[in-house]
N, C-alpha and C. Protein backbone atom coordinates (compact mmCIF):
# COMPACT_ATOMS: atom_id res chain seq x y z
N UNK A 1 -14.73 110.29 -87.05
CA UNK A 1 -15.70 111.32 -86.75
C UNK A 1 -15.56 111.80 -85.31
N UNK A 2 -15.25 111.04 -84.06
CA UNK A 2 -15.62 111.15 -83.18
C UNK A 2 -14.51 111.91 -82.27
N UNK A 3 -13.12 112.02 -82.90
CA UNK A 3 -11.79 112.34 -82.60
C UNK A 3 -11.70 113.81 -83.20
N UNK A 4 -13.13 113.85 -84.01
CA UNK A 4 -12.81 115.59 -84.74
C UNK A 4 -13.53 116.37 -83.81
N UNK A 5 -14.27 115.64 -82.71
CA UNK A 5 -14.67 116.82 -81.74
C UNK A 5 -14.02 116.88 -80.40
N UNK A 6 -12.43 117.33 -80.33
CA UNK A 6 -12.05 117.37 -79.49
C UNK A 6 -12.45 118.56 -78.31
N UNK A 7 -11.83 118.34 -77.02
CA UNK A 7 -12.40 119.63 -76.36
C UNK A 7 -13.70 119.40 -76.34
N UNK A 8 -14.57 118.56 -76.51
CA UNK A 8 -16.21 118.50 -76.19
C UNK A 8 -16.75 117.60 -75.75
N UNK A 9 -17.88 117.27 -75.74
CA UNK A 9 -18.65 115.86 -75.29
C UNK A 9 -18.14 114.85 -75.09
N UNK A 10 -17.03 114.87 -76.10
CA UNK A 10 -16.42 113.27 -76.46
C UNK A 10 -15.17 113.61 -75.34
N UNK A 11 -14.30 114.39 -75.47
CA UNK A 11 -13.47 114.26 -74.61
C UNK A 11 -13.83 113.91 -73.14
N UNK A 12 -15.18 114.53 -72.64
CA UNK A 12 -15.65 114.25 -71.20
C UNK A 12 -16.13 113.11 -71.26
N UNK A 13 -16.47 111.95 -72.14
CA UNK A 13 -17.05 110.74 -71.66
C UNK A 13 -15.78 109.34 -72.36
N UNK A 14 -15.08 110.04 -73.33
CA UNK A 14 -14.46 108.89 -73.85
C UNK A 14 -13.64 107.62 -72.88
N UNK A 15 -13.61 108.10 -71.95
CA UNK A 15 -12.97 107.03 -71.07
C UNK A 15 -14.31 106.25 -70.33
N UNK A 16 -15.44 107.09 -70.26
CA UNK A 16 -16.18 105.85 -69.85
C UNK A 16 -16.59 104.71 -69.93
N UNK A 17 -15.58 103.63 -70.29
CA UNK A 17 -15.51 102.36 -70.63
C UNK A 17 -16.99 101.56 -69.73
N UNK A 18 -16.61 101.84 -68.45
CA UNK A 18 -17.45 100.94 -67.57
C UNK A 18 -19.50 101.53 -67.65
N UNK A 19 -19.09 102.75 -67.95
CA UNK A 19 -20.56 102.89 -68.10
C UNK A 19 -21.07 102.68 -69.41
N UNK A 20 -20.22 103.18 -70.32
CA UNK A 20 -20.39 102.34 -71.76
C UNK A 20 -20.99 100.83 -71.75
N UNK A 21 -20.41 100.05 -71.01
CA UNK A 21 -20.71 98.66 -70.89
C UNK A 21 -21.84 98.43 -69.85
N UNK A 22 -22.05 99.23 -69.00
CA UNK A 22 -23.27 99.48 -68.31
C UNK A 22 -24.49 99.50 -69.26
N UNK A 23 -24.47 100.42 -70.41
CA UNK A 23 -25.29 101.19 -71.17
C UNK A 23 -25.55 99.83 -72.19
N UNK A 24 -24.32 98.89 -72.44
CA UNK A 24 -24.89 97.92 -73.30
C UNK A 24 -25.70 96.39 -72.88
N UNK A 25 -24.90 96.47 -71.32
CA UNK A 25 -25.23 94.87 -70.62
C UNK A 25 -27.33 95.55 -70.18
N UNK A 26 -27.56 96.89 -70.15
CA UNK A 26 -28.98 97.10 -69.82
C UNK A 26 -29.55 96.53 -71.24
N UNK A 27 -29.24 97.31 -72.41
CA UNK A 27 -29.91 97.18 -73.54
C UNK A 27 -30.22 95.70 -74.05
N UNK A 28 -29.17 95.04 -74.02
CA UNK A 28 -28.54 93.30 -74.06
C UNK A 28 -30.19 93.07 -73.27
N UNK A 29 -30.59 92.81 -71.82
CA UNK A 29 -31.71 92.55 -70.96
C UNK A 29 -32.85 93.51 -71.31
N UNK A 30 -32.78 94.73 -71.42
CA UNK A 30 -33.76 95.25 -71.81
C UNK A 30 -34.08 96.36 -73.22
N UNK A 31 -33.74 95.70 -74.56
CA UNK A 31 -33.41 96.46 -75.72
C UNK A 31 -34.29 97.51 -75.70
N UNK A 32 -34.58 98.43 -76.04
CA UNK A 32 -35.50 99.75 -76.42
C UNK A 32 -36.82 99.24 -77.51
N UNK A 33 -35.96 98.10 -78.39
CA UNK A 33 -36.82 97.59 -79.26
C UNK A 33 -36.86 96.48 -79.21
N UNK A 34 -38.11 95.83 -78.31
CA UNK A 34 -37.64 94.39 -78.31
C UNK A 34 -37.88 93.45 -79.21
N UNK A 35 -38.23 93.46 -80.12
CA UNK A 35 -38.94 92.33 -81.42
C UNK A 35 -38.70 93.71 -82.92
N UNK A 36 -38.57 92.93 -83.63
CA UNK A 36 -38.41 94.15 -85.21
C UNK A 36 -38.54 92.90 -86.05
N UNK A 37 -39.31 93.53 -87.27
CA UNK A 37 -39.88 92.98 -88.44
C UNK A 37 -38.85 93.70 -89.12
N UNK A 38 -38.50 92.90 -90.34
CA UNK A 38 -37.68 92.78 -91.98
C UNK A 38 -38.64 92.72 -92.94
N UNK A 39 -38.66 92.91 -94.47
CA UNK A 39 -39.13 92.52 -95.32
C UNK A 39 -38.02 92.23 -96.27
N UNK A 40 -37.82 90.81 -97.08
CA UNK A 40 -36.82 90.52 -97.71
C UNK A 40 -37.00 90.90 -98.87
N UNK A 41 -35.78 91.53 -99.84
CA UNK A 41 -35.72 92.55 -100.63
C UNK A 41 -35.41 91.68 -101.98
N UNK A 42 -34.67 90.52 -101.75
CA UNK A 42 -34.44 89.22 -102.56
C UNK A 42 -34.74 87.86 -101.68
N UNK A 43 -35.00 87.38 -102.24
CA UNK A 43 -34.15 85.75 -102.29
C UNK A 43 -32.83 85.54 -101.56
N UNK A 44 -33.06 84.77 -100.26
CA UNK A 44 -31.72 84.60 -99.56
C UNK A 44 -31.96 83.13 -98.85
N UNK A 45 -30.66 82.88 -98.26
CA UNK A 45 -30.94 81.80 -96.99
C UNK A 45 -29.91 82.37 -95.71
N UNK A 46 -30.83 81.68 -94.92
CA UNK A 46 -30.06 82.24 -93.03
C UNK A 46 -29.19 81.19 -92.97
N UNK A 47 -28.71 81.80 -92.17
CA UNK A 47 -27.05 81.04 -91.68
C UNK A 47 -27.49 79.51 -91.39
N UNK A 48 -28.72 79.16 -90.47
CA UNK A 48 -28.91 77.37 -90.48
C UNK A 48 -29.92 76.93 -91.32
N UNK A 49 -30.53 77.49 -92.51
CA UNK A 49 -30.51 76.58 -93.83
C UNK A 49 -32.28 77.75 -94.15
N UNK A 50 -32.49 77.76 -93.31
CA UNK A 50 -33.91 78.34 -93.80
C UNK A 50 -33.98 79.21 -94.84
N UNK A 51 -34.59 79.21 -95.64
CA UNK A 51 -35.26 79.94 -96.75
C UNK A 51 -36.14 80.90 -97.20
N UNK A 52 -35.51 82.00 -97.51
CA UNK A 52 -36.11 83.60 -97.02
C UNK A 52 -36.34 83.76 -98.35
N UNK A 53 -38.08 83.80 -99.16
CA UNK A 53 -38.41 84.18 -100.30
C UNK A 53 -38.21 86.03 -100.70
N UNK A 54 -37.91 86.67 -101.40
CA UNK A 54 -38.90 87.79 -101.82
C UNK A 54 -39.93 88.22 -101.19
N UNK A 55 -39.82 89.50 -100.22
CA UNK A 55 -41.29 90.09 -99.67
C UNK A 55 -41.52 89.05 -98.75
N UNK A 56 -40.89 88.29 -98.50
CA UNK A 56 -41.33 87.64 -97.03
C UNK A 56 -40.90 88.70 -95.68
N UNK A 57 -41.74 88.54 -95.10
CA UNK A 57 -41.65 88.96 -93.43
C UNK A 57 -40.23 87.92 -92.59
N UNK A 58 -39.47 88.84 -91.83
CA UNK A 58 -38.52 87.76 -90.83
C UNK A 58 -38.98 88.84 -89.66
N UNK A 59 -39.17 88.18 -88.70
CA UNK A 59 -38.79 88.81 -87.37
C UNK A 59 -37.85 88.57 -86.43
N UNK A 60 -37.48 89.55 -85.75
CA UNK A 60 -36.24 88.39 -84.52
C UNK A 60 -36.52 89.79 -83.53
N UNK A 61 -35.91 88.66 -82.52
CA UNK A 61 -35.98 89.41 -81.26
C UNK A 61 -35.23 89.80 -80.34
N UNK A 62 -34.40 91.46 -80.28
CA UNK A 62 -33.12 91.32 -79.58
C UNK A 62 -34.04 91.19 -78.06
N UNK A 63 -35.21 90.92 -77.75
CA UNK A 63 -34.88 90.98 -76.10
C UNK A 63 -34.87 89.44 -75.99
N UNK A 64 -35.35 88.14 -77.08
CA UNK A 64 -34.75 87.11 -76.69
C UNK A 64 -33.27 87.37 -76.95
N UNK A 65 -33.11 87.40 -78.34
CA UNK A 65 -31.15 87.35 -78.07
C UNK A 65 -30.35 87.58 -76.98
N UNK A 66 -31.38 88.78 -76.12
CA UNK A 66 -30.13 88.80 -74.95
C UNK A 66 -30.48 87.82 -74.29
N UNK A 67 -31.63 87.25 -74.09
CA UNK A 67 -31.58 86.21 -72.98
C UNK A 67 -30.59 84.28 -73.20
N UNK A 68 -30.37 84.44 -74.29
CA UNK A 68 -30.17 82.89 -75.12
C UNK A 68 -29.02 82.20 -74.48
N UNK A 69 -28.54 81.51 -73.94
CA UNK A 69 -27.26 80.91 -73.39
C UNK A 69 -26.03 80.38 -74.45
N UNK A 70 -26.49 80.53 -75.28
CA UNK A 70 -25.40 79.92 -76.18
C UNK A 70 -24.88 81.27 -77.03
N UNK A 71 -25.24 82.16 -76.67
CA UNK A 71 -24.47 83.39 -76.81
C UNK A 71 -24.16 84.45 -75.84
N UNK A 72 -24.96 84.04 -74.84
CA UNK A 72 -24.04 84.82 -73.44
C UNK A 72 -23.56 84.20 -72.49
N UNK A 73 -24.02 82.81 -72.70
CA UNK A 73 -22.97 82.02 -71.56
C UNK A 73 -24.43 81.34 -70.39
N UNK A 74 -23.76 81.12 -69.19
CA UNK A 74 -24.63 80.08 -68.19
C UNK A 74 -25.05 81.73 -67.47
N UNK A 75 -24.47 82.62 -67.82
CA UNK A 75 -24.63 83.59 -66.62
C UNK A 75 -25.52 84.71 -67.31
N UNK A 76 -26.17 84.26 -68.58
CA UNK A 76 -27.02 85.57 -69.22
C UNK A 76 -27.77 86.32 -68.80
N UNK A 77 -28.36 85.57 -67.51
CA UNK A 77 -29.63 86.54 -66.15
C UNK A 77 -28.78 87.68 -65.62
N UNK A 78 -27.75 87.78 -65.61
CA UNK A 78 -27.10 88.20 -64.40
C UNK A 78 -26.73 89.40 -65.19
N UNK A 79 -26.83 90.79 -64.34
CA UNK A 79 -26.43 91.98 -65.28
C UNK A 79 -24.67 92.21 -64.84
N UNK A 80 -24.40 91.95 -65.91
CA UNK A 80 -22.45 92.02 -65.85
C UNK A 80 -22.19 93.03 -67.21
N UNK A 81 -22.06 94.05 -66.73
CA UNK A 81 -21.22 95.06 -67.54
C UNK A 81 -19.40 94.48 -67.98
N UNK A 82 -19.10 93.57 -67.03
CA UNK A 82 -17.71 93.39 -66.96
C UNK A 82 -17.49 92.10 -68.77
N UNK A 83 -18.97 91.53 -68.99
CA UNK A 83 -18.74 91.10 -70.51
C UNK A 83 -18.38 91.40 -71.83
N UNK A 84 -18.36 92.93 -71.29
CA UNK A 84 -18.15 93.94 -72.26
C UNK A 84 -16.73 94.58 -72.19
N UNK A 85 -16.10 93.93 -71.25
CA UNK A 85 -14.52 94.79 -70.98
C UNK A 85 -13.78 94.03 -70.92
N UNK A 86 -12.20 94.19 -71.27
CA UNK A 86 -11.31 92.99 -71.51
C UNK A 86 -10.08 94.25 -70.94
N UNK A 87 -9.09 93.73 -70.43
CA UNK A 87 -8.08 94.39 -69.89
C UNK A 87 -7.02 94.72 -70.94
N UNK A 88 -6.60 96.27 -71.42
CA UNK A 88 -5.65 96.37 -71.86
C UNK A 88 -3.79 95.89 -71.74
N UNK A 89 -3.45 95.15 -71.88
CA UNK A 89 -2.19 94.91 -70.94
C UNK A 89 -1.22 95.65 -71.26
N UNK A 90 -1.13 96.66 -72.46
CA UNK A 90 -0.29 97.41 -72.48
C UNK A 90 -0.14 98.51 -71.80
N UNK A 91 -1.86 99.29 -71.78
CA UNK A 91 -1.63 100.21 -71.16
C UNK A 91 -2.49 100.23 -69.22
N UNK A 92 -2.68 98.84 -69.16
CA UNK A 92 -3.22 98.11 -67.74
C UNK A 92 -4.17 98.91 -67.25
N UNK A 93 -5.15 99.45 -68.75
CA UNK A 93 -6.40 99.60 -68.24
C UNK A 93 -7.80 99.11 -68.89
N UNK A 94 -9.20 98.98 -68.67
CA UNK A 94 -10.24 98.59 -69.02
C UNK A 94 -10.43 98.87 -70.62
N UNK A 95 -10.62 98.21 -71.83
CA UNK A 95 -11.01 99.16 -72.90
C UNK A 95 -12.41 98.30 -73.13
N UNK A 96 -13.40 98.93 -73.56
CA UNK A 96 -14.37 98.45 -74.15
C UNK A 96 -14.43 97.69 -75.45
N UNK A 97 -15.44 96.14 -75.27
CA UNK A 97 -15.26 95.04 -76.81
C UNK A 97 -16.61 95.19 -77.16
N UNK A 98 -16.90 95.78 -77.90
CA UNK A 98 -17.91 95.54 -78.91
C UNK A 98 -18.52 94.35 -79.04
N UNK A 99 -19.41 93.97 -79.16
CA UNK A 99 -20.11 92.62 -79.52
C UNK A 99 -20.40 92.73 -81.27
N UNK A 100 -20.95 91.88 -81.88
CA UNK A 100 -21.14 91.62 -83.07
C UNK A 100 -22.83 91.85 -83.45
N UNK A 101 -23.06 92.77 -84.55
CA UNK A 101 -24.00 93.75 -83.99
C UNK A 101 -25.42 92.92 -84.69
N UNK A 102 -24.78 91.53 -85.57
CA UNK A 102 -25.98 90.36 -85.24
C UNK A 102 -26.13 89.49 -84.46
N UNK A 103 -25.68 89.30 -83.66
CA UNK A 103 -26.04 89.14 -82.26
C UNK A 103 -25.97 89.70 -81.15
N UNK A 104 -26.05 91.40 -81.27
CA UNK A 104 -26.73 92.32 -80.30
C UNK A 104 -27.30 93.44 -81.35
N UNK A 105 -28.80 93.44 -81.71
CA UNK A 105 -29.02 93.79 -82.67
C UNK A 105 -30.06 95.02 -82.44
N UNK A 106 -29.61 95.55 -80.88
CA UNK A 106 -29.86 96.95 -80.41
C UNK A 106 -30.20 97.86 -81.31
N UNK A 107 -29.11 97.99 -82.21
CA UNK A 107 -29.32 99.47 -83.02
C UNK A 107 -29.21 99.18 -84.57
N UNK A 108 -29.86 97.38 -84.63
CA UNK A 108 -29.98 97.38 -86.24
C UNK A 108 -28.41 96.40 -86.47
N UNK A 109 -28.65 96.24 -87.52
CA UNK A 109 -26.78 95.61 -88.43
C UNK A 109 -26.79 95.59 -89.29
N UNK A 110 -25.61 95.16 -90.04
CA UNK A 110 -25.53 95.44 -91.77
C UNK A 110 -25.88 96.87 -92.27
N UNK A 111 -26.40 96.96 -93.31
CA UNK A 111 -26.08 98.40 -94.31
C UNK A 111 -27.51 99.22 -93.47
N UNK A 112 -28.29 98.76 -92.55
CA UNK A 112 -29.14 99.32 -92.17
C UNK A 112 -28.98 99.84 -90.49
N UNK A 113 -28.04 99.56 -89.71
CA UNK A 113 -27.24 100.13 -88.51
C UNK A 113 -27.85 101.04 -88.69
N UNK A 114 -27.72 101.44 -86.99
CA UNK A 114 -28.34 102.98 -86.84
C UNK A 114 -27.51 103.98 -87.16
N UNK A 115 -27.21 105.01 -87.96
CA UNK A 115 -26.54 106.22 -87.68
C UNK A 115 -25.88 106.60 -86.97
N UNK A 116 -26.80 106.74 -85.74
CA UNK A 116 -26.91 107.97 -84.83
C UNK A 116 -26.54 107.14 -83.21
N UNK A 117 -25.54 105.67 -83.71
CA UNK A 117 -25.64 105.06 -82.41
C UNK A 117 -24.60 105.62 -81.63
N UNK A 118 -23.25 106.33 -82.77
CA UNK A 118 -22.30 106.78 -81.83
C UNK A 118 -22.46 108.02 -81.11
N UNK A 119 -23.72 108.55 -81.45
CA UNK A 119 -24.06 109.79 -80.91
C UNK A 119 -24.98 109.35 -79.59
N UNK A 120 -25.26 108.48 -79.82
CA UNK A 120 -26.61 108.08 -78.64
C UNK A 120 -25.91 108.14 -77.63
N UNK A 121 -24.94 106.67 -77.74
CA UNK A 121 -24.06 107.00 -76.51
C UNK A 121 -23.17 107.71 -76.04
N UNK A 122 -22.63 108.47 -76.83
CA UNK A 122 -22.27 109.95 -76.30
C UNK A 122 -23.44 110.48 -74.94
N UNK A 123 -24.68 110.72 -75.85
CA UNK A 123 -26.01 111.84 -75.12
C UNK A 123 -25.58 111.21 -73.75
N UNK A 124 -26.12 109.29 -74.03
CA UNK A 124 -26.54 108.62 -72.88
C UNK A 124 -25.17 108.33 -71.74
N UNK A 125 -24.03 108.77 -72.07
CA UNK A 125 -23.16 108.79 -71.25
C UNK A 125 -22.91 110.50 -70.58
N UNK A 126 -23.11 111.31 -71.16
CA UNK A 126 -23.13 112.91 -70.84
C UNK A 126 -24.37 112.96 -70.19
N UNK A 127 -25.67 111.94 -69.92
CA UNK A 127 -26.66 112.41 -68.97
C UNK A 127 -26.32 111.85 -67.95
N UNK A 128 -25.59 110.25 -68.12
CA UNK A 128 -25.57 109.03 -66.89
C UNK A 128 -24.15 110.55 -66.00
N UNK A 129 -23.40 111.20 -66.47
CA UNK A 129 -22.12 111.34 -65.73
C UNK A 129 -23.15 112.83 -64.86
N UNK A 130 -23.76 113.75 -66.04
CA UNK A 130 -24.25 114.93 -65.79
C UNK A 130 -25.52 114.35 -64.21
N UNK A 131 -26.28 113.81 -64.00
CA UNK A 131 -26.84 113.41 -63.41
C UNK A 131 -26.62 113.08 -61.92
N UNK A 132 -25.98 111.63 -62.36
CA UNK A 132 -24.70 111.16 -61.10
C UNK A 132 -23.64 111.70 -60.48
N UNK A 133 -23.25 112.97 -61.38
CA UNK A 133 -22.20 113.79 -60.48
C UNK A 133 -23.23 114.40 -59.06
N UNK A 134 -24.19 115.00 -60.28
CA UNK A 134 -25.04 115.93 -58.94
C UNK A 134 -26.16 115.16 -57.68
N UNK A 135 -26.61 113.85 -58.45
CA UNK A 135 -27.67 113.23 -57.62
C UNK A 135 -27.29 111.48 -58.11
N UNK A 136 -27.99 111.19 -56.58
CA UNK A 136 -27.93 109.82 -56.02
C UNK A 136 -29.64 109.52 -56.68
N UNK A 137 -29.99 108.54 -57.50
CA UNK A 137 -31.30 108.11 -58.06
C UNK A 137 -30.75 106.80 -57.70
N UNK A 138 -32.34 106.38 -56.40
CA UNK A 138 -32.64 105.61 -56.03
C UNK A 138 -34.24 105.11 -56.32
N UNK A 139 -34.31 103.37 -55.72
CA UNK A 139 -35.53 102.78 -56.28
C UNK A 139 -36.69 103.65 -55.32
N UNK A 140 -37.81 104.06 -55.24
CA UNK A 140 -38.51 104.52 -54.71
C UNK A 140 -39.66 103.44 -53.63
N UNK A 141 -39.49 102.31 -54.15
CA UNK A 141 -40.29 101.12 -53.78
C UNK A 141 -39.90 100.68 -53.15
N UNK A 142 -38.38 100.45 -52.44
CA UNK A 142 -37.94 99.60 -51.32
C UNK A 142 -37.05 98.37 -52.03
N UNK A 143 -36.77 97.66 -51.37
CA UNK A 143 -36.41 95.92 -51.21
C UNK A 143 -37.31 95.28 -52.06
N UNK A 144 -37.10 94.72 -52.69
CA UNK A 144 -37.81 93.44 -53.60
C UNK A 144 -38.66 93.77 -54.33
N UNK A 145 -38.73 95.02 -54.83
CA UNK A 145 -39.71 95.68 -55.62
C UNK A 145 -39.13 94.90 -57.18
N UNK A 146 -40.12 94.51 -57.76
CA UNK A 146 -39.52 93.74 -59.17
C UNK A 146 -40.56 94.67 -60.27
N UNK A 147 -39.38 95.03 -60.80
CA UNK A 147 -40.73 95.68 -62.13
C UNK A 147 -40.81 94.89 -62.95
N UNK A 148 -42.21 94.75 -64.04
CA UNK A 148 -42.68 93.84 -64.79
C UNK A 148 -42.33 94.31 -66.18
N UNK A 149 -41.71 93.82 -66.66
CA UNK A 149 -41.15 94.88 -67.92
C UNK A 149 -42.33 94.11 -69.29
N UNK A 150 -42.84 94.96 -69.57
CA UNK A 150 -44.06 94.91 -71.18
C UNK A 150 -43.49 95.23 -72.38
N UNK A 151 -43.48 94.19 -73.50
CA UNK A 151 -42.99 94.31 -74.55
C UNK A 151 -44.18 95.16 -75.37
N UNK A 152 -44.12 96.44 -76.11
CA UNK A 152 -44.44 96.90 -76.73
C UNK A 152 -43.67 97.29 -78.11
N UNK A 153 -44.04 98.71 -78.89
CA UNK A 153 -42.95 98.55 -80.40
C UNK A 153 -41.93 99.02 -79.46
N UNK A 154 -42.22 100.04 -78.61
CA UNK A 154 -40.74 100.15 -77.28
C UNK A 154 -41.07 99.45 -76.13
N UNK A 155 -39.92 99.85 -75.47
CA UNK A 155 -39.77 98.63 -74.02
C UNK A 155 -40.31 99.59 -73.06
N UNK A 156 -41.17 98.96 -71.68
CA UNK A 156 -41.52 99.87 -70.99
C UNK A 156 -41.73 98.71 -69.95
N UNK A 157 -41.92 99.38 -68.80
CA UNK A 157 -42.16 98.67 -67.40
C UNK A 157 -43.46 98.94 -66.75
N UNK A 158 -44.24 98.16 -66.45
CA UNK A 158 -45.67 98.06 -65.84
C UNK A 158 -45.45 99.31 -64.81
N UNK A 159 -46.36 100.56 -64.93
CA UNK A 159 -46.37 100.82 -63.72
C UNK A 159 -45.05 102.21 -63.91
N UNK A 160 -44.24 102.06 -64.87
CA UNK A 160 -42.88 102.74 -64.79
C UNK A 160 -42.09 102.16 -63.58
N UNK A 161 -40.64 102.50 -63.26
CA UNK A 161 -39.98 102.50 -62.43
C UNK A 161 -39.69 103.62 -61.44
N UNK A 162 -40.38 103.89 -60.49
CA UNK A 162 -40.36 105.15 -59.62
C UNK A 162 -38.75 105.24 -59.12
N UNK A 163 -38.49 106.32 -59.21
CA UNK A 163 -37.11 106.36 -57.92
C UNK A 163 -37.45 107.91 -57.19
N UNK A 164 -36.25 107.81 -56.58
CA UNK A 164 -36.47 109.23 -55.65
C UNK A 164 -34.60 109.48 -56.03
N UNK A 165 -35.20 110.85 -56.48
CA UNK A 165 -34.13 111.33 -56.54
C UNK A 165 -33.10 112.43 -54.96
N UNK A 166 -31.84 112.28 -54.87
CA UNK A 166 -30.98 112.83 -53.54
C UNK A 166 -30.01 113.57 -54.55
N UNK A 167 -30.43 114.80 -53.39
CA UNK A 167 -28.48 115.59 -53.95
C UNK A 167 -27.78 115.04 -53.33
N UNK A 168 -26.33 115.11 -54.13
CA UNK A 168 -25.48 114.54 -53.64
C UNK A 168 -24.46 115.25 -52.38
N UNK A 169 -24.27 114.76 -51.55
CA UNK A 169 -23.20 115.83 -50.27
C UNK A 169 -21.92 116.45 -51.14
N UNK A 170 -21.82 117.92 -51.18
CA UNK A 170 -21.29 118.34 -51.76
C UNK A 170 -21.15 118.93 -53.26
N UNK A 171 -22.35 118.43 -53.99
CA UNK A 171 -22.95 119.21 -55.39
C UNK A 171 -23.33 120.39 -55.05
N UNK A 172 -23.34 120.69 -56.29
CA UNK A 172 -23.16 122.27 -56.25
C UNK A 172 -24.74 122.82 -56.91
N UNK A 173 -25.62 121.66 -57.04
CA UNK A 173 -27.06 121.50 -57.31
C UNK A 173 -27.90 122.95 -56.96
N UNK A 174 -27.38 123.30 -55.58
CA UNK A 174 -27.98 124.62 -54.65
C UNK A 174 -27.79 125.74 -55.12
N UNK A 175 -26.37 125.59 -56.04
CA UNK A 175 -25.76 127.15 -56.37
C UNK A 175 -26.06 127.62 -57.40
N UNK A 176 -27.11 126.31 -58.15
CA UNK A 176 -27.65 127.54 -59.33
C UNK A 176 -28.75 127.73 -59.62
């Protein structure tokens, strides 16, 4: 799908490997959705033995998943985009690795995946480049400002996150 829109969107972000992985190591710490309810459609069992009736409720939680150590390692606090990139050696550059989308369960998995995820990050890489070309967005609060992030059905931060936005020296921001 994504190779039939050449000349467009896709051509201007497809190399963004590193912000790609930017866009996933945030979601990983702070999912959009942090907790989601299931209703089981049959009779099943989970991978370590439990027993999922008919019309039972499961919940899970990608904003624990991202935090869990035994699937991101000793260093899961730490925001590393670089978990997401593995070095091409043929062509000795960055390509982006996918994670396994039940255990980063951002945009859903199995026959119920989101749609619209390869489009998302398209948008969300054509605003991060459209943005950052023209302006510097900084924290507005200073040094040690910690936002309190509130789990709701979406993710949100006490208070929001203020920044102040700067043109950048040399954008062309003025000329239109």
């Amino acid at each position: 799908m994504m190779e039939n829109l050449k000349g467009s969107m896709y051509d201007e972000v497809k190399d963004m490997v590193y912000t790609h992985a930017s866009l996933c190591e945030s979601m990983r710490l702070y999912p959009p959705v942090p907790a989601d309810t299931k209703e089981a459609t049959g009779d099943d069992v989970l991978p370590d033995g439990t027993v999922v009736k008919k019309g039972m409720r499961v919940t899970y939680h990608p904003y624990a998943m991202g935090r869990m150590e035994n699937l991101w390692g000793k260093d899961w606090a730490d925001f590393k985009p670089e978990r997401w990139l593995e070095r091409d050696e043929s062509e000795g550059k960055l390509k982006f690795v996918g994670r396994d989308n039940f255990l980063y369960p951002v945009f859903q998995a199995g026959p119920r995946i989101c749609l619209g995820k390869e489009m998302a990050f398209l948008q969300m890489k054509r605003v991060v480049a459209g943005v950052l070309r023209q302006f510097r967005v900084v924290p507005a609060l200073g040094e040690g400002f910690q936002p309190v992030f509130i789990s709701h059905l979406t993710s949100k931060m006490k208070g929001g996150f203020p920044v102040r936005i700067e043109v950048r020296e040399g954008s062309k921001v003025n000329e239109l």
